[in-house]
C-alpha atoms as a PDB file:
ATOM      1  CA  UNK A   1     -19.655 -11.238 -11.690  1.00  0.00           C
ATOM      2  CA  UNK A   2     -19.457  -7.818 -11.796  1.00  0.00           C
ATOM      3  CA  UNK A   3     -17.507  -5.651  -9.135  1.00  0.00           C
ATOM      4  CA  UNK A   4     -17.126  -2.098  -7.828  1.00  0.00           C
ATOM      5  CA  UNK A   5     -14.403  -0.355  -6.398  1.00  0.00           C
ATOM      6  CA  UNK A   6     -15.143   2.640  -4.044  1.00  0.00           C
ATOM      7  CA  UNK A   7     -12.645   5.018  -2.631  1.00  0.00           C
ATOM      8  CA  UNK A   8     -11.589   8.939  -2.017  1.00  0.00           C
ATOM      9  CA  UNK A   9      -9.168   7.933  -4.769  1.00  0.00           C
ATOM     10  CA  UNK A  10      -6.326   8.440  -2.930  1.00  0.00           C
ATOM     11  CA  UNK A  11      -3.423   6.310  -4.226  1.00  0.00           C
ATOM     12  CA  UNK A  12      -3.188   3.967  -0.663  1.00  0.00           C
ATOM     13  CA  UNK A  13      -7.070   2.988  -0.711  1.00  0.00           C
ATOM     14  CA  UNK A  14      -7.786   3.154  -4.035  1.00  0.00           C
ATOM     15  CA  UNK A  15      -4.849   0.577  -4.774  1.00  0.00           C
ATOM     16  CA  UNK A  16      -6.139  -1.734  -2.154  1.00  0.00           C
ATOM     17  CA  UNK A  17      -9.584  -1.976  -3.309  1.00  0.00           C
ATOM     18  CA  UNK A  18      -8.494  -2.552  -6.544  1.00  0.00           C
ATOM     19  CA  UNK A  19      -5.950  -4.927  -5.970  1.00  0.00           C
ATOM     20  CA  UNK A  20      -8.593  -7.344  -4.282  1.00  0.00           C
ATOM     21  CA  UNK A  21     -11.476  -6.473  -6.857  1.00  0.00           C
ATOM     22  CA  UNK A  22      -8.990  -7.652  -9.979  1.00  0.00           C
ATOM     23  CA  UNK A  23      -8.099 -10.997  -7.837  1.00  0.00           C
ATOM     24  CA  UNK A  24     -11.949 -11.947  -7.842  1.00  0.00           C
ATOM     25  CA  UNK A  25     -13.113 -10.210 -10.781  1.00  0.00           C
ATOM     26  CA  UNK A  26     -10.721  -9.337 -13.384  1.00  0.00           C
ATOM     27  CA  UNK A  27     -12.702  -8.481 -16.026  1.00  0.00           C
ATOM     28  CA  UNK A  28     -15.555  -7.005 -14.395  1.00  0.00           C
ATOM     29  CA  UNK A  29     -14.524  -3.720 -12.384  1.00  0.00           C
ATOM     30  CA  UNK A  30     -16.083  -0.235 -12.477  1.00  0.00           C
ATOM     31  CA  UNK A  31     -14.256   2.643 -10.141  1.00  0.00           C
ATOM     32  CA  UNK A  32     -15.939   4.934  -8.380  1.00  0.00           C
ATOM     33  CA  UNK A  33     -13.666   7.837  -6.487  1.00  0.00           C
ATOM     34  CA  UNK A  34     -16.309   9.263  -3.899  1.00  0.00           C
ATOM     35  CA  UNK A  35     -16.692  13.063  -2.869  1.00  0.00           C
ATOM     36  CA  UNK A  36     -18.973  12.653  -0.659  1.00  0.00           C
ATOM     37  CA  UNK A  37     -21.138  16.102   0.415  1.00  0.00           C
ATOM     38  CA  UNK A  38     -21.159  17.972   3.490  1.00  0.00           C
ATOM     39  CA  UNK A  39     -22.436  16.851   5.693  1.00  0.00           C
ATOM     40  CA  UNK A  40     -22.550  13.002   5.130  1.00  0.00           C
ATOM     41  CA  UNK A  41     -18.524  13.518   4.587  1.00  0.00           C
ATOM     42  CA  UNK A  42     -18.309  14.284   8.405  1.00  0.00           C
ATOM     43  CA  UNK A  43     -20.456  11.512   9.503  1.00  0.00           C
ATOM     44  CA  UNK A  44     -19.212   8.717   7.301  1.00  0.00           C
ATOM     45  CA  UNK A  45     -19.512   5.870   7.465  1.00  0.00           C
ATOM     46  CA  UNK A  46     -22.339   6.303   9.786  1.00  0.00           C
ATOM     47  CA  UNK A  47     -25.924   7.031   7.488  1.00  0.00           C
ATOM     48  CA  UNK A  48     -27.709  10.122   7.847  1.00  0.00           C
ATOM     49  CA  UNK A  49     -31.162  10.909   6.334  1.00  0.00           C
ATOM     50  CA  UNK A  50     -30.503  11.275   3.162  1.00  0.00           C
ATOM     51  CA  UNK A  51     -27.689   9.269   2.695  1.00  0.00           C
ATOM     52  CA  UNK A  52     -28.186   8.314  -1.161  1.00  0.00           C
ATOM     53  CA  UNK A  53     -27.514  11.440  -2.160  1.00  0.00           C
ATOM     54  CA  UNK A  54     -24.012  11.903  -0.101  1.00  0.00           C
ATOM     55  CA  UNK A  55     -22.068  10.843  -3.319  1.00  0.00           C
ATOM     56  CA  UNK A  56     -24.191  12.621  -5.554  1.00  0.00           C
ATOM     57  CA  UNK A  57     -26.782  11.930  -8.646  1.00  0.00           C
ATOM     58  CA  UNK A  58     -25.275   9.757 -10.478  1.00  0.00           C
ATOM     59  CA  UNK A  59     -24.019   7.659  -7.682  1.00  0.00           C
ATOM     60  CA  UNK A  60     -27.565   7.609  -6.187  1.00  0.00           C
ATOM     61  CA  UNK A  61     -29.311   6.373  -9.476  1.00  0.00           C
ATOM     62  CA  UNK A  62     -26.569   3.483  -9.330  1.00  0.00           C
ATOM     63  CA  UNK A  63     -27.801   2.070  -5.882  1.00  0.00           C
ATOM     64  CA  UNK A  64     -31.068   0.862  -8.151  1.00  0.00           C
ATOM     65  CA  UNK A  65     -29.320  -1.670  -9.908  1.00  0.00           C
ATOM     66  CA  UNK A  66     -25.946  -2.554  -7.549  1.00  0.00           C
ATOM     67  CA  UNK A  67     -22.891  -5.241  -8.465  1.00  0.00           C
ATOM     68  CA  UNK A  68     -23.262  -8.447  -7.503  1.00  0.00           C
ATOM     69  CA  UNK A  69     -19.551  -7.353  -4.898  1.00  0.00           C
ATOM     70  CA  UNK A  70     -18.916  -4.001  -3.709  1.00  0.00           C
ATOM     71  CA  UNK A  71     -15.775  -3.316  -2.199  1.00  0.00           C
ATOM     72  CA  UNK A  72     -14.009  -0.127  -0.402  1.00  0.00           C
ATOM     73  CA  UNK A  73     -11.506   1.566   1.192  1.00  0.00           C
ATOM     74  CA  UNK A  74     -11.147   4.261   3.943  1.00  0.00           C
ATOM     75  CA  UNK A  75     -13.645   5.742   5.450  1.00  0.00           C
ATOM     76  CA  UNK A  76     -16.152   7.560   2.790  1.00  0.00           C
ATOM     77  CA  UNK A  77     -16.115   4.748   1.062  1.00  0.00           C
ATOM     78  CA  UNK A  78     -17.643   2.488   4.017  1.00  0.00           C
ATOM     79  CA  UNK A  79     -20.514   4.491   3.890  1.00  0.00           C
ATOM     80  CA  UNK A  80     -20.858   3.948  -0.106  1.00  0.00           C
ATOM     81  CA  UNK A  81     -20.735  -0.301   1.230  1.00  0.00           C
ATOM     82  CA  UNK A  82     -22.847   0.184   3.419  1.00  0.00           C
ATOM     83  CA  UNK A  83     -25.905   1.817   1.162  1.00  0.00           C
ATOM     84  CA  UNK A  84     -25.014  -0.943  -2.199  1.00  0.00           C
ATOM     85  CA  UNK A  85     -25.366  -3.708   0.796  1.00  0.00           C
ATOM     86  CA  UNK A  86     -28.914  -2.306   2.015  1.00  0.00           C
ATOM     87  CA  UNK A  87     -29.829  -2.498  -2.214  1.00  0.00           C
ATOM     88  CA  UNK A  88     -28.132  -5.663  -2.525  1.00  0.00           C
ATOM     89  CA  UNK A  89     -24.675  -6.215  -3.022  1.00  0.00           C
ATOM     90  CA  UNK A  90     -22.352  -8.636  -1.426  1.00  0.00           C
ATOM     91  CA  UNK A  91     -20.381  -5.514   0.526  1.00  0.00           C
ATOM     92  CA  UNK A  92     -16.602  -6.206   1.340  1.00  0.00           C
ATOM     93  CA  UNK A  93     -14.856  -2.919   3.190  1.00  0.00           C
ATOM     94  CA  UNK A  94     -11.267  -2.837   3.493  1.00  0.00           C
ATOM     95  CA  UNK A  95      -9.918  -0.784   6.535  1.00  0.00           C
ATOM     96  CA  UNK A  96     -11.101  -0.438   9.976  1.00  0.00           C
ATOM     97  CA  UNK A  97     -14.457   1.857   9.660  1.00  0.00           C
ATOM     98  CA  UNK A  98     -14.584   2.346  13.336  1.00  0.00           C
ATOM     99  CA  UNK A  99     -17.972   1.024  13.813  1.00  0.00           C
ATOM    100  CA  UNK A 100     -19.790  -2.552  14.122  1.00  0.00           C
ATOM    101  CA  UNK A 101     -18.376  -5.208  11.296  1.00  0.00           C
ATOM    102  CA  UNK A 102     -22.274  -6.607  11.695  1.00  0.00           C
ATOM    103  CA  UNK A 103     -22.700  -3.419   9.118  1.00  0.00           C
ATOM    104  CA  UNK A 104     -20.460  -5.155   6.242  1.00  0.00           C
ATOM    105  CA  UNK A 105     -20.243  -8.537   4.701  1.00  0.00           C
ATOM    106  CA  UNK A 106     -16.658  -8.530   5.630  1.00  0.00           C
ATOM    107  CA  UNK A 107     -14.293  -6.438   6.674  1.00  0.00           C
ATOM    108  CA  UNK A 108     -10.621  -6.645   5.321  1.00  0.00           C
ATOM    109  CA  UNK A 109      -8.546  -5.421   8.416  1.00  0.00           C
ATOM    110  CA  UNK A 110      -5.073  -5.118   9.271  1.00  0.00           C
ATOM    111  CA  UNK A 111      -3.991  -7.557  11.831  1.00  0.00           C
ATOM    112  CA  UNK A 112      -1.889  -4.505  13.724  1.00  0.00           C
ATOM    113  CA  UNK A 113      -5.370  -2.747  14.221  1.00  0.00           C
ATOM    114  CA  UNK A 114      -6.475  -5.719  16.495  1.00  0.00           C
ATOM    115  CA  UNK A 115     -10.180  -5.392  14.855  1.00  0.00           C
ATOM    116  CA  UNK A 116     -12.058  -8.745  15.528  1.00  0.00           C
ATOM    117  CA  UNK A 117     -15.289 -10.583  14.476  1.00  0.00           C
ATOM    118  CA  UNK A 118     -16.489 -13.562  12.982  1.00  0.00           C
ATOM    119  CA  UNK A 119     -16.768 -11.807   9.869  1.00  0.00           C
ATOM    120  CA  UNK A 120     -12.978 -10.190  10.489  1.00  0.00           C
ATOM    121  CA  UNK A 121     -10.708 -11.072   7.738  1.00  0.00           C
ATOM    122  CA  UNK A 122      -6.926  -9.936   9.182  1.00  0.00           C
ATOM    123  CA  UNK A 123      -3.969  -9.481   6.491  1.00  0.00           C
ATOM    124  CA  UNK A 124      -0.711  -8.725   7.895  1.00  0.00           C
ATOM    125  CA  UNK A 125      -0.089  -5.289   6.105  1.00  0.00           C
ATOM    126  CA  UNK A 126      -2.104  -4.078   3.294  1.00  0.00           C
ATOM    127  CA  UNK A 127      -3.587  -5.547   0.021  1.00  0.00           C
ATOM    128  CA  UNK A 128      -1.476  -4.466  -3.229  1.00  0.00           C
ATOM    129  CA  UNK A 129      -0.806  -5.976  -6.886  1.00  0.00           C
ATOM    130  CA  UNK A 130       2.858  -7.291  -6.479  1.00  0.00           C
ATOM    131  CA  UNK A 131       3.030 -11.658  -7.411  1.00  0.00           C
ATOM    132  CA  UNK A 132       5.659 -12.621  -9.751  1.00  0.00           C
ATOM    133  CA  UNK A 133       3.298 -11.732 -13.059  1.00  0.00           C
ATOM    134  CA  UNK A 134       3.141  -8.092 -11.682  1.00  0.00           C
ATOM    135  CA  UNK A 135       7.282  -8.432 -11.278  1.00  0.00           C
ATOM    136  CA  UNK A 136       7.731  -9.932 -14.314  1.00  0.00           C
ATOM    137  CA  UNK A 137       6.015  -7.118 -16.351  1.00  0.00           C
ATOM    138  CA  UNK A 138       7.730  -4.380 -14.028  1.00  0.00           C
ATOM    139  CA  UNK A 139      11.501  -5.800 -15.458  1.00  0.00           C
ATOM    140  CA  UNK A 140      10.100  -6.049 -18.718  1.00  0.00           C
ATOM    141  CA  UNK A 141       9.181  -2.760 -19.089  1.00  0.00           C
ATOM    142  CA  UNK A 142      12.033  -1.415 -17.327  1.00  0.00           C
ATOM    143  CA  UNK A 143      14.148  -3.655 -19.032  1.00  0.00           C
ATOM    144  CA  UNK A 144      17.239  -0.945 -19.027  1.00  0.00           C
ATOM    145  CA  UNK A 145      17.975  -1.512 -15.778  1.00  0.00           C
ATOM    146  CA  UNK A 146      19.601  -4.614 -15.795  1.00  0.00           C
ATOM    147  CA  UNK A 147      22.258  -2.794 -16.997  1.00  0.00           C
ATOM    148  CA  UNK A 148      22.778  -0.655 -13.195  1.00  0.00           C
ATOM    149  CA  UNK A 149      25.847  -2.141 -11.636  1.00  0.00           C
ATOM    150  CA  UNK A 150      24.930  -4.127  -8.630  1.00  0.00           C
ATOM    151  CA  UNK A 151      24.220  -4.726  -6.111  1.00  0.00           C
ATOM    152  CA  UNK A 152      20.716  -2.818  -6.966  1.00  0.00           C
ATOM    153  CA  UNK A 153      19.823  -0.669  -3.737  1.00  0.00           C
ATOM    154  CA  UNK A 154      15.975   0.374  -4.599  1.00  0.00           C
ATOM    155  CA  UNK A 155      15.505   3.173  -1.456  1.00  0.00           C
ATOM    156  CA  UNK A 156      12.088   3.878  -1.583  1.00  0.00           C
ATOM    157  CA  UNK A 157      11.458   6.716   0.853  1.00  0.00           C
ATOM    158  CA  UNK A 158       8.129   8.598   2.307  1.00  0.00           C
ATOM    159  CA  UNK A 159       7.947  11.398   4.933  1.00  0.00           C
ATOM    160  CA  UNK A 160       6.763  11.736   8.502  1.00  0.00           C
ATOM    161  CA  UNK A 161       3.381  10.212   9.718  1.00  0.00           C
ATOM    162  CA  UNK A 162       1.448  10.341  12.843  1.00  0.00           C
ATOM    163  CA  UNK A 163       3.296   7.154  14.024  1.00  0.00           C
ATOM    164  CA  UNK A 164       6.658   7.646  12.653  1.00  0.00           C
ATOM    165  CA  UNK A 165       9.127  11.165  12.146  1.00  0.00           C
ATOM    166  CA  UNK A 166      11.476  10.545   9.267  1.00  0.00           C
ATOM    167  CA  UNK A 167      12.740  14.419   8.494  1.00  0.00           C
ATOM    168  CA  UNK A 168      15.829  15.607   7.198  1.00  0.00           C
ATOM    169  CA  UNK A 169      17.509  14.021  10.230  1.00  0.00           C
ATOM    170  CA  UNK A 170      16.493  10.657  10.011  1.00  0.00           C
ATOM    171  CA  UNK A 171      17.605  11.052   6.269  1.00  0.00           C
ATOM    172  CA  UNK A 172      21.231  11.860   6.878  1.00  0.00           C
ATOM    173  CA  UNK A 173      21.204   9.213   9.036  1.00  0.00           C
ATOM    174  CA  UNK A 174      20.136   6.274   7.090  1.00  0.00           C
ATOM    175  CA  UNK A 175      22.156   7.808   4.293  1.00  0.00           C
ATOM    176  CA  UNK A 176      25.286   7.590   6.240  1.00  0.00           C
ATOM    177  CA  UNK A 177      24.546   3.943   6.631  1.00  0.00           C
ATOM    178  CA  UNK A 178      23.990   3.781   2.608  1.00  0.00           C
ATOM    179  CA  UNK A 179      27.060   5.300   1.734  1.00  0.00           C
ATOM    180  CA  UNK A 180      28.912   3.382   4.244  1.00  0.00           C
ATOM    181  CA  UNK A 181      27.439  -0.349   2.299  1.00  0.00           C
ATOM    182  CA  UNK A 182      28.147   1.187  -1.241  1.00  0.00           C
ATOM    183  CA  UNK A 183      31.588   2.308  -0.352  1.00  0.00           C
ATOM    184  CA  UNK A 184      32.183  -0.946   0.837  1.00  0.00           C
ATOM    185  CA  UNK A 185      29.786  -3.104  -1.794  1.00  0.00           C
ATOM    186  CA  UNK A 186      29.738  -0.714  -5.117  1.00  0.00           C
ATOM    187  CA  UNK A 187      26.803  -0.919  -6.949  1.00  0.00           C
ATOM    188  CA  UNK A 188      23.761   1.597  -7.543  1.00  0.00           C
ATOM    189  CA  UNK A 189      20.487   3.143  -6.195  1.00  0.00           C
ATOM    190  CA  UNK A 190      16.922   3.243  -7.324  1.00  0.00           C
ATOM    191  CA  UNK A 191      15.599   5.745  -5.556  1.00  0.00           C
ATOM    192  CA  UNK A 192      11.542   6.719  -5.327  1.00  0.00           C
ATOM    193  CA  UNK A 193       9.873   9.779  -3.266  1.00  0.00           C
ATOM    194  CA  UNK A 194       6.048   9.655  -2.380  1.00  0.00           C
ATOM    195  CA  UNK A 195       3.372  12.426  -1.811  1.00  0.00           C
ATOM    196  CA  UNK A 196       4.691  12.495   1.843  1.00  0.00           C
ATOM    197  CA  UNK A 197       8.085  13.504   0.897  1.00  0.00           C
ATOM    198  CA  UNK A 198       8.422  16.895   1.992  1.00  0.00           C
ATOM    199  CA  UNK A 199      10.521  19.519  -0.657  1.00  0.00           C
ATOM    200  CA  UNK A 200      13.295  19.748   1.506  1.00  0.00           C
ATOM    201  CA  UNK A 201      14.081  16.489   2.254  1.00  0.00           C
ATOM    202  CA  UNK A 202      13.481  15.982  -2.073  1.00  0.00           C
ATOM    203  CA  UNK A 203      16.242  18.574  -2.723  1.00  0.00           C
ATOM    204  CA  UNK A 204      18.325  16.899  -0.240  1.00  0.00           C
ATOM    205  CA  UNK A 205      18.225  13.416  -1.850  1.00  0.00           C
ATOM    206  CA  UNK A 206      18.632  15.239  -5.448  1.00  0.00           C
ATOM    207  CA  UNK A 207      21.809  16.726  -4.157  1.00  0.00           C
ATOM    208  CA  UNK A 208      23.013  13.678  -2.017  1.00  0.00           C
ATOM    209  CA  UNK A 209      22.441  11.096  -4.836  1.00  0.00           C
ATOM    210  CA  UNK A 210      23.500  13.294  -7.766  1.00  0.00           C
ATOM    211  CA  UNK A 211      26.908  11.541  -8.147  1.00  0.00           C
ATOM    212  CA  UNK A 212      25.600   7.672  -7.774  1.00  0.00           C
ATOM    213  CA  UNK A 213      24.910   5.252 -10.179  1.00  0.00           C
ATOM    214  CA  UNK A 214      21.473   4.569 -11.025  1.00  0.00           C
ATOM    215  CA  UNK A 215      18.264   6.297 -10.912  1.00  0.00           C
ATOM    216  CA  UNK A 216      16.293   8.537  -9.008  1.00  0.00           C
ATOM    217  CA  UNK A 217      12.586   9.704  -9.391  1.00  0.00           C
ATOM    218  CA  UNK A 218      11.493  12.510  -6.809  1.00  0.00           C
ATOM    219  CA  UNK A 219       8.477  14.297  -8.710  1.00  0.00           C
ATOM    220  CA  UNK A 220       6.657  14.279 -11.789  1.00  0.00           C
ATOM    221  CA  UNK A 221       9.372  16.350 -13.556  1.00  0.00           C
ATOM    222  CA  UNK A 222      11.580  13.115 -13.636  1.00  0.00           C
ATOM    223  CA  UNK A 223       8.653  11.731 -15.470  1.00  0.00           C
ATOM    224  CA  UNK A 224       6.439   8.242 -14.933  1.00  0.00           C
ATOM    225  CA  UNK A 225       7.422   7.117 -11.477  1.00  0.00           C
ATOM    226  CA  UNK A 226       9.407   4.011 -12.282  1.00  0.00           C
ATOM    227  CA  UNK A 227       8.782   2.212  -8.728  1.00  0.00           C
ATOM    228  CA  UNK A 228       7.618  -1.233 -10.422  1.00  0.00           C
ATOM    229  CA  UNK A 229      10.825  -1.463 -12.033  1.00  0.00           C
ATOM    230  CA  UNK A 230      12.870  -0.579  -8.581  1.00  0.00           C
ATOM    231  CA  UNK A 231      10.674  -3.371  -6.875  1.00  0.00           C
ATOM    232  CA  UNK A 232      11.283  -5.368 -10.035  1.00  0.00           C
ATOM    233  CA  UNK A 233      14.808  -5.170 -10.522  1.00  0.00           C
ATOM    234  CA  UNK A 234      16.398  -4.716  -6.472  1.00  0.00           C
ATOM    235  CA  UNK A 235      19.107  -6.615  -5.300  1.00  0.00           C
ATOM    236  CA  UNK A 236      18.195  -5.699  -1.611  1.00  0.00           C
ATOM    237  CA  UNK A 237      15.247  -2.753  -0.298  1.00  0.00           C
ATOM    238  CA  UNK A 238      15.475  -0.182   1.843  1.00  0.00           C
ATOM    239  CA  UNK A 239      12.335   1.267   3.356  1.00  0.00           C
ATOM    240  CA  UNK A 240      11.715   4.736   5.694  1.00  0.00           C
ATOM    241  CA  UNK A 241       9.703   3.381   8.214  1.00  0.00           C
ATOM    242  CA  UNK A 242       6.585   5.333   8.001  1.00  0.00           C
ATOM    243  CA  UNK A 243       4.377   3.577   5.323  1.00  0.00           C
ATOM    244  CA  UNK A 244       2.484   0.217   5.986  1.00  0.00           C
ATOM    245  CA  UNK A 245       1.822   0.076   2.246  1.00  0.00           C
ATOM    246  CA  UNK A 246       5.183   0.862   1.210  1.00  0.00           C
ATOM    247  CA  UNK A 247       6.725  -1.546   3.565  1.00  0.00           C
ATOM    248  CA  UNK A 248       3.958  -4.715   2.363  1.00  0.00           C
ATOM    249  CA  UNK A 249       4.922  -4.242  -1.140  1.00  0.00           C
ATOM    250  CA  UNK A 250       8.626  -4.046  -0.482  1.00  0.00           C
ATOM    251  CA  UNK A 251       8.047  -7.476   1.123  1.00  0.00           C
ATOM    252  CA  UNK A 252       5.987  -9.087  -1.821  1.00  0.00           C
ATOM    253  CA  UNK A 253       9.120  -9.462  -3.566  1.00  0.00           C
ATOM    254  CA  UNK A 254      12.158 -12.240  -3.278  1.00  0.00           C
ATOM    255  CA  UNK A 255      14.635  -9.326  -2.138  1.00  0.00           C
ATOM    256  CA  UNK A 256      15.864  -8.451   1.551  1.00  0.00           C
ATOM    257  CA  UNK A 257      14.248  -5.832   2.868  1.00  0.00           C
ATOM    258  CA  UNK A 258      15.688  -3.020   5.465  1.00  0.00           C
ATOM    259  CA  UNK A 259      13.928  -1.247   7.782  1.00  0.00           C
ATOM    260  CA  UNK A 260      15.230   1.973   8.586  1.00  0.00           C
ATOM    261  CA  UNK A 261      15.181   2.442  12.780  1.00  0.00           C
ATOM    262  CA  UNK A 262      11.900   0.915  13.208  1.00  0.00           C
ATOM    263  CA  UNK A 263      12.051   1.603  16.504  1.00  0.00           C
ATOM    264  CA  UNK A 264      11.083   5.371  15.723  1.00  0.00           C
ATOM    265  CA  UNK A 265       7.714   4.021  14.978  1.00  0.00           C
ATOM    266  CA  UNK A 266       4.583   4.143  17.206  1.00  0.00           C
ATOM    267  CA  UNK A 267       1.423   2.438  17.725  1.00  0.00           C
ATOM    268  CA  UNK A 268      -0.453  -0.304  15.372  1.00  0.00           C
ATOM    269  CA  UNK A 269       2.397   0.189  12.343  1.00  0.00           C
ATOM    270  CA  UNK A 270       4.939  -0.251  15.171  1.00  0.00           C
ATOM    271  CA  UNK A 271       2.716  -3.635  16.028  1.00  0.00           C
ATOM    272  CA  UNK A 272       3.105  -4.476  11.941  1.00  0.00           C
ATOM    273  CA  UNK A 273       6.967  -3.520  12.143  1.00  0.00           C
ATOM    274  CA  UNK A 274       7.142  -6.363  14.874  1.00  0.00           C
ATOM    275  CA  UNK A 275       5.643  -8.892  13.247  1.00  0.00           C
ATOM    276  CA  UNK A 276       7.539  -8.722  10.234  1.00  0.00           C
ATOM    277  CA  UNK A 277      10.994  -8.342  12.226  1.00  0.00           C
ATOM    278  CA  UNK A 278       9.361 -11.531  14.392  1.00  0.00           C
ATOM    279  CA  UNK A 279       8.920 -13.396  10.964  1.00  0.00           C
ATOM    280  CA  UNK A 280      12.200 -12.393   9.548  1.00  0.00           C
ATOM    281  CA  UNK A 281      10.907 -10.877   6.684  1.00  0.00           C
ATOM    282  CA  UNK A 282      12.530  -7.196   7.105  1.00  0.00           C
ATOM    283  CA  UNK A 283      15.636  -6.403   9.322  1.00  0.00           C
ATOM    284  CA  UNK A 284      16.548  -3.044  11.174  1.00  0.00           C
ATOM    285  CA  UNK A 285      18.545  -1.234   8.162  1.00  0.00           C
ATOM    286  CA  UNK A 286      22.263  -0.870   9.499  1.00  0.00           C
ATOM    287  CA  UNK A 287      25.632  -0.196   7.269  1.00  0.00           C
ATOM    288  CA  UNK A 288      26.377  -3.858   6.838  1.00  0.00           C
ATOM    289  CA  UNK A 289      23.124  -4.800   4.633  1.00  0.00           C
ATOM    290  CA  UNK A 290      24.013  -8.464   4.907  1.00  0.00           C
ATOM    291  CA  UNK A 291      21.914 -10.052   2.532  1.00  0.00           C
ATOM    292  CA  UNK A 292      19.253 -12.872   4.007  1.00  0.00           C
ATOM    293  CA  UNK A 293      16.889 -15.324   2.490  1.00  0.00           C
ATOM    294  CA  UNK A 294      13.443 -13.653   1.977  1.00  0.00           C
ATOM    295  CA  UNK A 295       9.885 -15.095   1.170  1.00  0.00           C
ATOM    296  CA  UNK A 296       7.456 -13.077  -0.164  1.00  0.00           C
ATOM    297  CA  UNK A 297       4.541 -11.725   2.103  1.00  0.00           C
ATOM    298  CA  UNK A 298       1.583 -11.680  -0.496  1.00  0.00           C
ATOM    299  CA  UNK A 299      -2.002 -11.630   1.454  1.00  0.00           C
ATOM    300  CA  UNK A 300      -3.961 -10.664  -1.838  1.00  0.00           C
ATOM    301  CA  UNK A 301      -4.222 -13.730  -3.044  1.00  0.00           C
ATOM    302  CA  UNK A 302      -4.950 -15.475   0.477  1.00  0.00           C
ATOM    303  CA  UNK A 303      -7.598 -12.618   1.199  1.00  0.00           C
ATOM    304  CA  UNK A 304      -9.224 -13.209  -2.315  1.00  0.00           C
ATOM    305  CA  UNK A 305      -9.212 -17.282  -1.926  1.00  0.00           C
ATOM    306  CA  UNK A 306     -10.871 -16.355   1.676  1.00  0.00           C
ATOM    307  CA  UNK A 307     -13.550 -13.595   0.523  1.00  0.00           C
ATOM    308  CA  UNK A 308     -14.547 -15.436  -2.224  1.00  0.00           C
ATOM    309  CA  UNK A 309     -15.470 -19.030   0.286  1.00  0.00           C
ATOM    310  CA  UNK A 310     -16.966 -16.761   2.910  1.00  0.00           C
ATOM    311  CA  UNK A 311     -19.148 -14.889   0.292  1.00  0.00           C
ATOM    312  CA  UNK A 312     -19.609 -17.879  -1.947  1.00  0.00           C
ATOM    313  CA  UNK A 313     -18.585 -16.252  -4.641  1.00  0.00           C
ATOM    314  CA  UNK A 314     -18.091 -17.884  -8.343  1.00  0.00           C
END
């Protein structure tokens, strides 16, 4: 069966869309990263005349002979669905498009976005790679850090969203709790930045953390981003509150994860923040970090087993 994978290729779709094409079709996925043209990138993923041209030649000339399963992410790429579907495919769009599901095969949709339909799939969070194969390469190839005293703190931090400020305040804040649970506890941190982090709040944690065991990665001049090995190798997680994907993958391993002030957050993610404190699964982050029992939260695998019934799929 062959499968594509269409996004803007930014890292939080384009993950997703892979991660469910390589649990149906492992062998058999092309990428496409869209750029869609003006104006069709305004409009998407409603169709304009035209329309089979938004992502240019070579994408048009594909639509003649389309993959037995398409499946995207975001916005631009729901348009891309939509046209393979009209030619064909089986069309599986991840996100809410903000139009009628009737236009997809399925739609993929976080639960916290309230989306519904009879051809709804809901996943609490987002889709991602992390199972205990994906773990068990991450400590083998970061195999050195078995040797970081514990207990292993992996902090994986963002920046401030729409829904949730996390700023240089919020980060003295949660690292006042930190210090306070490796004063008491020992141990080291695995720290990770994203895109989101903004340079202030990076030169902060370079200066903060300078003196702690472990490791830190904060931009590409620390080299490959080791975050498989922090999920790999943590004792216990700590989270910034402001990434759903983040968060999801934090909770797809075995390790207890912290939340830091959840309540800062707003809106749907605030909706996915109380399902997983409702669950047990995460815990507001305070100084004590008492370790609990955790079970992962992995929806790929459940969202694959369902796409692939609904869409009779081999």
């Amino acid at each position: 069966m062959q499968c594509w994978t269409l996004s803007d290729g930014r890292a939080g779709n384009l993950r997703q869309a892979e991660a469910l094409a390589h649990a149906l079709a492992p062998a058999a996925v092309r990428d496409w990263r869209l750029a869609p043209r003006v104006p069709w990138c305004w409009a998407a993923p409603r169709r304009l005349p035209g329309s089979a041209r938004a992502f240019g030649p070579d994408f048009a000339a594909a639509l003649q002979a389309p993959p037995a399963l398409a499946i995207g992410c975001g916005r631009q790429a729901a348009l891309a669905t939509r046209l393979l579907r009209a030619h064909g495919a089986k069309a599986v769009q991840i996100l809410d498009p903000r139009l009628d599901p009737a236009h997809w095969d399925l739609l993929v949709v976080p639960e916290h976005d309230g989306v519904c339909g009879d051809n709804v799939v809901p996943v609490l969070g987002s889709l991602h790679p992390v199972d205990d194969a994906w773990l068990a390469r991450a400590r083998a190839d970061f195999a050195t850090f078995a040797e970081l005293p514990g207990p292993r703190t992996a902090l994986l931090l963002g920046g401030s969203s729409r829904h949730a400020r996390f700023d240089r305040t919020g980060f003295e804040a949660l690292a006042s709790q930190l210090d306070a649970a490796l004063a008491r506890d020992g141990g080291s941190v695995l720290l990770t930045a994203s895109r989101r982090t903004p340079p202030e709040l990076r030169q902060a944690l370079r200066v903060h953390f300078a003196k702690t065991p472990g490791i830190a990665w904060l931009d590409a001049d620390n080299g490959p981003n080791p975050y498989p090995g922090l999920l790999a190798w943590a004792d216990r997680i700590v989270c910034s509150p402001d990434s759903v994907n983040m968060i999801s993958e934090a909770c797809a391993t075995r390790a207890p994860v912290f939340v830091f002030d959840p309540a800062r957050v707003t809106g749907r993610p605030r909706r996915f923040l109380d399902a997983l404190l409702a669950r047990g699964r995460i815990r507001a982050m305070d100084a004590s970090l008492t370790p609990f029992e955790a079970e992962p939260l992995r929806e790929t695998a459940r969202v694959a087993t369902e796409v692939r019934a609904r869409l009779a799929l081999p």
